[in-house]
Protein backbone atom coordinates (compact mmCIF):
# COMPACT_ATOMS: atom_id res chain seq x y z
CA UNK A 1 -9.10 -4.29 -20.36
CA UNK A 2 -5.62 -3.57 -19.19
CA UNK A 3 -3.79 -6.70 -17.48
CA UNK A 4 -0.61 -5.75 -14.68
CA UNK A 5 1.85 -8.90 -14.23
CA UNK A 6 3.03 -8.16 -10.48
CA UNK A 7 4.94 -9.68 -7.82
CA UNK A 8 4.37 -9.40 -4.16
CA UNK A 9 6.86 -7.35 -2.79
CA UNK A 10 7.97 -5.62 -5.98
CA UNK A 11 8.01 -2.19 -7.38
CA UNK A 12 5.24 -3.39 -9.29
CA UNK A 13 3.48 -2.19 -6.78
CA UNK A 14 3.59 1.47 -8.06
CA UNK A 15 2.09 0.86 -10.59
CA UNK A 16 -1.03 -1.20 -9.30
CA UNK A 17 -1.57 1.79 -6.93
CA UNK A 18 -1.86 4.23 -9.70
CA UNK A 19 -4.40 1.91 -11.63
CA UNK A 20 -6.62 1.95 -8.45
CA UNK A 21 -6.17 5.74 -8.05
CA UNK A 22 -7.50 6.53 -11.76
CA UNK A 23 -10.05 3.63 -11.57
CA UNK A 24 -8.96 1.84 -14.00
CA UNK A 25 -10.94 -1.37 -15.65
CA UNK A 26 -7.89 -4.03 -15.03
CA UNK A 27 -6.73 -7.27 -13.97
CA UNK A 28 -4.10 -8.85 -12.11
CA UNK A 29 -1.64 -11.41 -12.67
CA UNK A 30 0.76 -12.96 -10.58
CA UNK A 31 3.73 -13.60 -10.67
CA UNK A 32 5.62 -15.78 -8.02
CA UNK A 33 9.59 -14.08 -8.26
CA UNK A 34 10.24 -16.39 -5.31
CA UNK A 35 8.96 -19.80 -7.28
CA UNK A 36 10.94 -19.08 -10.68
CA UNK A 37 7.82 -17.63 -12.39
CA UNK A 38 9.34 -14.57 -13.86
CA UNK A 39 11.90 -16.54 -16.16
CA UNK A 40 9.03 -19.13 -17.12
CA UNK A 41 8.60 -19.58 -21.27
CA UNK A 42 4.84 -17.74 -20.52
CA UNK A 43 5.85 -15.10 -18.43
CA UNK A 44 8.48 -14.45 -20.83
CA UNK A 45 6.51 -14.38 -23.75
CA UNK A 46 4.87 -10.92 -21.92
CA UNK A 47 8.69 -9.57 -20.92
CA UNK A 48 11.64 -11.10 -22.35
CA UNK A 49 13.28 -9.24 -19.37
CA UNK A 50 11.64 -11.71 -17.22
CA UNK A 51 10.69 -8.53 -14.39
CA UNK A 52 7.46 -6.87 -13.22
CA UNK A 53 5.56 -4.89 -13.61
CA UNK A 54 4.06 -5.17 -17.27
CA UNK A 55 1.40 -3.79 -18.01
CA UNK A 56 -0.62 -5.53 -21.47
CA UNK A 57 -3.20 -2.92 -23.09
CA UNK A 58 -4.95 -3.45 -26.05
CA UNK A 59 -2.27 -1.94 -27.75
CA UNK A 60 0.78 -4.68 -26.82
CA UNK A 61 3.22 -4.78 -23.76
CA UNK A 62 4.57 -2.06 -21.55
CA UNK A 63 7.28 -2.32 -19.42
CA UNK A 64 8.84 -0.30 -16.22
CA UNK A 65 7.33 1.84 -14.21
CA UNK A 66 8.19 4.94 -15.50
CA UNK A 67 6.38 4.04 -18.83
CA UNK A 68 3.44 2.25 -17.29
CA UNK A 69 3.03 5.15 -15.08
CA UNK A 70 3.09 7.79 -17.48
CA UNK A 71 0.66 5.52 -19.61
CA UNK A 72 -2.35 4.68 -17.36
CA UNK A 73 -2.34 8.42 -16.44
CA UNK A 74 -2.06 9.65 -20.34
CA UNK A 75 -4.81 7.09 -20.42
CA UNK A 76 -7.25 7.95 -17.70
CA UNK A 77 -7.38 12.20 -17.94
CA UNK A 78 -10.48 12.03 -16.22
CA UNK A 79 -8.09 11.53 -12.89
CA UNK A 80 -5.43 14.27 -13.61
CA UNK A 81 -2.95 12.75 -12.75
CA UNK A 82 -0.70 14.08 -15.19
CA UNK A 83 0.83 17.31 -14.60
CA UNK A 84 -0.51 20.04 -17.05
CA UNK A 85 2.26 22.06 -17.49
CA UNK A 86 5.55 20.94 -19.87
CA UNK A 87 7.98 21.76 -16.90
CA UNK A 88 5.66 20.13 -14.26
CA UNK A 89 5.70 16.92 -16.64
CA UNK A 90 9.45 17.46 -17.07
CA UNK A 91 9.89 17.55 -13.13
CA UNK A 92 7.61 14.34 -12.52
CA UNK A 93 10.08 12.45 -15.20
CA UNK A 94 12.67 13.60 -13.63
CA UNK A 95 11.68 12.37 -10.07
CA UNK A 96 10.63 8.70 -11.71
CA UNK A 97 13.81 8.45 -13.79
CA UNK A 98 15.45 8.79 -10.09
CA UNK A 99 13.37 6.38 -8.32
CA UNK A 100 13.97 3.91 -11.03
CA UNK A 101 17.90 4.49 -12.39
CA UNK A 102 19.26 5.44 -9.41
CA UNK A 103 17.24 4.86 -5.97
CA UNK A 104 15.71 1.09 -7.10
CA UNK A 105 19.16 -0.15 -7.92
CA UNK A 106 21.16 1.44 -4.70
CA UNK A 107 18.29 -0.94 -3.17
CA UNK A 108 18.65 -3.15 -5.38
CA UNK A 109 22.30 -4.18 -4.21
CA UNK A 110 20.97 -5.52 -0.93
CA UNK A 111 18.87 -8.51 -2.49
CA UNK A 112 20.14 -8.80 -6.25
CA UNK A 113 24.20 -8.22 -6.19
CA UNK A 114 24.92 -11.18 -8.21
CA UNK A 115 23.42 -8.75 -10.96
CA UNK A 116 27.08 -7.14 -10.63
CA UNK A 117 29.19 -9.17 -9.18
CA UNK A 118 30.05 -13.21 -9.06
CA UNK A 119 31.86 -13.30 -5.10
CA UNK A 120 30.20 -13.50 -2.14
CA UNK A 121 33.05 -10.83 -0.94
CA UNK A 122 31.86 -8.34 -3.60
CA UNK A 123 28.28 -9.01 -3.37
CA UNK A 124 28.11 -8.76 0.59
CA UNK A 125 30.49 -4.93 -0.31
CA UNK A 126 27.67 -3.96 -2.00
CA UNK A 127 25.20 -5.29 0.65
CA UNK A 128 26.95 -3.01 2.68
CA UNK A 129 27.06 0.24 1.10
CA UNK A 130 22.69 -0.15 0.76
CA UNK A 131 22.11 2.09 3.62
CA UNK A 132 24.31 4.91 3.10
CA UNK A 133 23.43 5.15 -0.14
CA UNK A 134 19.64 4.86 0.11
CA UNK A 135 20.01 7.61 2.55
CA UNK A 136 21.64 9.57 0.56
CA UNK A 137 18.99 9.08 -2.59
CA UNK A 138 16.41 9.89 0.57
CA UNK A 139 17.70 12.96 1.60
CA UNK A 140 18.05 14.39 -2.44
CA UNK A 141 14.40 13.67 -2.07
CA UNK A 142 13.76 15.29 1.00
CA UNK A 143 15.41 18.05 0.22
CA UNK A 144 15.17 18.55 -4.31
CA UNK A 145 12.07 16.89 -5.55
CA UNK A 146 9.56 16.76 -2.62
CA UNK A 147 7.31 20.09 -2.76
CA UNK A 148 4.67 18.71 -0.13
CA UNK A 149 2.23 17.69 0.78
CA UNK A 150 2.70 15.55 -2.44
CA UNK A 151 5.94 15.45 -4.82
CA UNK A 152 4.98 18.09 -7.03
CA UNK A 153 3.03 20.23 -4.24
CA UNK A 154 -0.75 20.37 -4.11
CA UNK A 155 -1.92 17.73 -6.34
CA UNK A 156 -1.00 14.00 -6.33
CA UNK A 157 0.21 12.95 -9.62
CA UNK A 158 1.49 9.60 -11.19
CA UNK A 159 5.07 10.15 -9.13
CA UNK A 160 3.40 10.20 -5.68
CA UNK A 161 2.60 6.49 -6.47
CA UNK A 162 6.16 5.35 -7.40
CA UNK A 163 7.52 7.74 -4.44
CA UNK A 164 5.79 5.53 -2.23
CA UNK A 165 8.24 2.62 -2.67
CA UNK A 166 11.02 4.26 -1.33
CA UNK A 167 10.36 4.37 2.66
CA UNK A 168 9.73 0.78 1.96
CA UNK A 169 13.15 0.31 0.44
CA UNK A 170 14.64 2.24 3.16
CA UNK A 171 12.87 0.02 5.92
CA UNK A 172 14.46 -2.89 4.51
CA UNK A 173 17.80 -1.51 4.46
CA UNK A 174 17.42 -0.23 8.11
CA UNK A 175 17.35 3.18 7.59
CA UNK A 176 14.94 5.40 9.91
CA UNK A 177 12.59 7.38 7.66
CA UNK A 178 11.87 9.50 10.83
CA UNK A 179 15.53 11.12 9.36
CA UNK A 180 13.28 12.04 6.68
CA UNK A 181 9.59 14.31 7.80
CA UNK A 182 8.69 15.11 4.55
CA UNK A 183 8.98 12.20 2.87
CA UNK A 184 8.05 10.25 5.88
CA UNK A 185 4.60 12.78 5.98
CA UNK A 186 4.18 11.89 2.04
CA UNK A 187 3.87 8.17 3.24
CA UNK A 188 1.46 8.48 5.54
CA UNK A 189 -0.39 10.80 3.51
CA UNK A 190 -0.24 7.72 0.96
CA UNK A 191 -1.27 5.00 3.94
CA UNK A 192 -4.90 7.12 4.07
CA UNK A 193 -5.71 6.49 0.60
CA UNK A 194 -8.45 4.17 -0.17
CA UNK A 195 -6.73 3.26 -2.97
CA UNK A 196 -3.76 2.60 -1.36
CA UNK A 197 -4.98 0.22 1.42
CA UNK A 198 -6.97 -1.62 -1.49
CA UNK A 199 -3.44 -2.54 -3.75
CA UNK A 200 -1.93 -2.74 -0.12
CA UNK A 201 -4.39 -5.99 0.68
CA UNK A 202 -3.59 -7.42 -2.63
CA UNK A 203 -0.18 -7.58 -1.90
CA UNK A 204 -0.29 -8.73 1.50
CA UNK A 205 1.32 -5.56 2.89
């Protein structure tokens, strides 16, 4: 039984959409960001980070998406969702080494700039360089990784599930993903997923 410690409204969320996809046997655990629960002596026994996801296997804790992505697919071959090709793979990491080193934190800045900086001056400079720089990330996606109709072309893979967190980054920050067809067509390609609706409900999206 594989356990995923999640938060509403976090990039947790890729990773509980990938679990569905593969049909994974797993639980769910919340954990309220808003109410201090993250930096709680039992949550922090899972993550000394004191972040989501993590993911506990049978094996001990992972942590960040990339790994717990790469994981439940390695994990579940039955659903493919690996690429099978050492380039393909190579592209895929590529893509979620992006999404999490350089797209989460540009988004990052609008909600979490005391990470970086102590003034309210600094923090609200940040705040506003969220949009530009989001669509910038957006349109290297649009126009370098995105093959269509999925990330990597014909086949969904463990990126299209951590892809779809970014036109829900982007809506926060107020930037139109209409700027953006193809990755705007990946979402809604994502929105008909069964699997997707189902993790959707969970989070109260």
């Amino acid at each position: 039984m594989l356990t995923l410690y999640y938060a509403k409204g976090s990039s947790a969320l890729a990773s509980h959409l990938l679990l569905e996809e593969v049909g994974a046997e797993y639980a769910v655990h919340e954990v309220p960001i808003a109410h201090g629960a993250n930096h709680e002596p039992a949550y922090l026994a899972v993550n000394p980070k004191g972040r989501v996801p993590a993911l506990k296997t049978p094996e001990g804790v992972i942590t960040e998406n990339p790994a717990i992505l790469n994981y439940v697919a390695a994990t579940h071959p039955q659903a493919e969702m690996l690429p099978d090709t050492p380039f393909a793979r190579a592209e895929a990491d590529a893509l979620n080494a992006y999404l999490c080193a350089t797209v989460h934190v540009a988004f990052a800045h609008l909600l979490r700039g005391a990470r970086w900086a102590d003034s309210a001056e600094a923090q609200a400079a940040m705040k506003d360089k969220v949009a530009a720089n989001l669509a910038d990330c957006a349109q290297v996606i649009e126009d370098h990784y995105l093959k269509g109709p999925w990330a990597l072309g014909d086949t969904y893979t463990h990126c299209d599930a951590y892809l779809f967190l970014v036109p829900r980054w982007l809506a926060k920050a107020g930037v139109d993903l209409s700027d953006f067809p193809k990755l705007e067509a990946h979402h809604n390609a994502l929105l008909h997923r069964p699997a997707t609706l189902a993790v959707m409900a969970i989070h109260g999206i």
